[in-house]
N, C-alpha and C. Protein backbone atom coordinates (compact mmCIF):
# COMPACT_ATOMS: atom_id res chain seq x y z
N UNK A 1 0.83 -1.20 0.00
CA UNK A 1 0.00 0.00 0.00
C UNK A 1 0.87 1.27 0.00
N UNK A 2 1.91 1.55 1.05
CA UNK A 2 3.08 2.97 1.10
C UNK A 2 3.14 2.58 -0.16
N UNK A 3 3.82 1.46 -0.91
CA UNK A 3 4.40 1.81 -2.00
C UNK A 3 3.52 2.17 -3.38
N UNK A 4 2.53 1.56 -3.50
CA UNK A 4 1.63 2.10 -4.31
C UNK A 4 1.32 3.79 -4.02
N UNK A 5 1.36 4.12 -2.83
CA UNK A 5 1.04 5.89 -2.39
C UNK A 5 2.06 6.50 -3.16
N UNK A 6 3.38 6.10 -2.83
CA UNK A 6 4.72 6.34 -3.39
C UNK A 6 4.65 6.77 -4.90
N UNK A 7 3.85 5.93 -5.40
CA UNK A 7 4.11 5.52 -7.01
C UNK A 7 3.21 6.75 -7.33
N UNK A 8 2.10 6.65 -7.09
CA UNK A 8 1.26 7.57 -7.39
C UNK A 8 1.84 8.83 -6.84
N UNK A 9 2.36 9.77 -5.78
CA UNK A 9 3.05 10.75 -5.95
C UNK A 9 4.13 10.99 -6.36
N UNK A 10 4.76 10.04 -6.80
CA UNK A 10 5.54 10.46 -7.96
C UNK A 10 5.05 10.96 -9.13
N UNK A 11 4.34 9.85 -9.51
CA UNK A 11 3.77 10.34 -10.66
C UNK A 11 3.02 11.57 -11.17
N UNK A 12 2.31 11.66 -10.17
CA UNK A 12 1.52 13.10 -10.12
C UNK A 12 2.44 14.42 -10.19
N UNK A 13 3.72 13.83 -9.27
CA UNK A 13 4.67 15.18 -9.64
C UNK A 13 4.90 15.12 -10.93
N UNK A 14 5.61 14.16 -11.63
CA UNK A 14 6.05 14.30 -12.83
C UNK A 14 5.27 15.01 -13.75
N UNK A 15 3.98 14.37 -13.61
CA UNK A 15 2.51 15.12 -14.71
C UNK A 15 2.55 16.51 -14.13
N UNK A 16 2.87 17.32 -13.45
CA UNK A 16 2.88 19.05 -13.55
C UNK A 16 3.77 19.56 -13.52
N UNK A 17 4.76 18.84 -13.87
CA UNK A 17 6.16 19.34 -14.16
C UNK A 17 6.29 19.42 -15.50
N UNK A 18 5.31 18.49 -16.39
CA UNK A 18 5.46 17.94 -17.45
C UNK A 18 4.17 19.58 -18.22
N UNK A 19 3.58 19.65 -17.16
CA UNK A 19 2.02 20.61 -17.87
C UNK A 19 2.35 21.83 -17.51
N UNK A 20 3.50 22.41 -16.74
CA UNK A 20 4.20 23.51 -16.80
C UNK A 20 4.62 24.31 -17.87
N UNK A 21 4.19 25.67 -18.30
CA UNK A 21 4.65 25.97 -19.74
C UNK A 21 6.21 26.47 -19.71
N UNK A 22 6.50 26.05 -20.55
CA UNK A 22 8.15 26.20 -20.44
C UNK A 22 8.42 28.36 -20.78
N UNK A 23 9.75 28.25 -19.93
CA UNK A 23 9.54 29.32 -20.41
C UNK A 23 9.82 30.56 -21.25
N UNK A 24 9.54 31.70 -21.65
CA UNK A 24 9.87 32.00 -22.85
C UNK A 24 11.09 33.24 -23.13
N UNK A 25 12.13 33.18 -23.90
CA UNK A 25 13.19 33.88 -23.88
C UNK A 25 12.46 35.47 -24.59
N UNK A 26 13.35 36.39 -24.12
CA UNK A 26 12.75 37.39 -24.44
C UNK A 26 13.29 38.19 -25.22
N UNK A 27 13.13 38.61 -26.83
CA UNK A 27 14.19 38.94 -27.52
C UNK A 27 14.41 40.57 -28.35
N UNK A 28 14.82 41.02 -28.59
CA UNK A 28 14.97 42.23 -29.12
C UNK A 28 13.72 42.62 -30.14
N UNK A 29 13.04 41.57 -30.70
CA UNK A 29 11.93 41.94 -31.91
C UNK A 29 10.31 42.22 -30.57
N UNK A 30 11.08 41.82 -29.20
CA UNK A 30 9.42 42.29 -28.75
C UNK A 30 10.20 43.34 -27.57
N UNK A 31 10.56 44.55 -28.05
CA UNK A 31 10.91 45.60 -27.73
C UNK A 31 10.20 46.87 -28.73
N UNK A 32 9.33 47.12 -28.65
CA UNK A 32 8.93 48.06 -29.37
C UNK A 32 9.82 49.43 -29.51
N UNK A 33 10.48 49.61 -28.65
CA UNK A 33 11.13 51.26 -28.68
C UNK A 33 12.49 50.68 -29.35
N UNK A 34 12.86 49.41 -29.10
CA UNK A 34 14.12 48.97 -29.76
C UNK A 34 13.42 48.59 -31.39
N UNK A 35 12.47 48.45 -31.40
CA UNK A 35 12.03 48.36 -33.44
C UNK A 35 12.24 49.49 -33.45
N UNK A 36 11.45 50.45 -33.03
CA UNK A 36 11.15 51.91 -33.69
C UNK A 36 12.52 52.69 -33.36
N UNK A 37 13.46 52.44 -32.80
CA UNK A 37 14.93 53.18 -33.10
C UNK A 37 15.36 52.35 -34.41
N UNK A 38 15.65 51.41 -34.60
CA UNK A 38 15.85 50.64 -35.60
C UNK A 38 15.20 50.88 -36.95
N UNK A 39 13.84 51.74 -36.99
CA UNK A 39 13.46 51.80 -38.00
C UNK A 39 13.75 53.38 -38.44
N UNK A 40 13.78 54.52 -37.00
CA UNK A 40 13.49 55.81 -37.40
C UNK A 40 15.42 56.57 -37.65
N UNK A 41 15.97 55.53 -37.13
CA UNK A 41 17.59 56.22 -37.04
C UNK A 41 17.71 56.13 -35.74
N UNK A 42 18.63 55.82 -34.78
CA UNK A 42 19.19 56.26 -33.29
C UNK A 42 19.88 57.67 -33.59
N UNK A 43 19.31 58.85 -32.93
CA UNK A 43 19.65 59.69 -33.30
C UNK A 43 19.99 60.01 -31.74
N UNK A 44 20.43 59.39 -30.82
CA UNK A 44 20.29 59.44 -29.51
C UNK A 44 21.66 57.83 -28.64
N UNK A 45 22.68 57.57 -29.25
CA UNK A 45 23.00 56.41 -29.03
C UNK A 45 23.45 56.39 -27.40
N UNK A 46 22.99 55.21 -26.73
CA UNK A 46 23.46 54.88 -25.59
C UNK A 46 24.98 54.14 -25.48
């Protein structure tokens, strides 16, 4: 019986580890003020 409990919380961990959304890198094209320097000129460089 423990070990059947065992089995089953394992498992259950695994399944929301598994349904976790992975997560997401964040990159220069979802920078809006970094497009729109890119598109209008950096007339301002850091």
């Amino acid at each position: 019986m423990v070990l059947g409990t065992l089995i089953y919380i394992g498992w259950r961990a695994a399944r929301s580890q598994a349904n976790r959304p992975k997560t997401r890198v964040i990159g220069p094209d979802d920078d809006p003020e970094f497009l729109w320097r890119l598109s209008h000129g950096d007339n301002n460089p850091r």
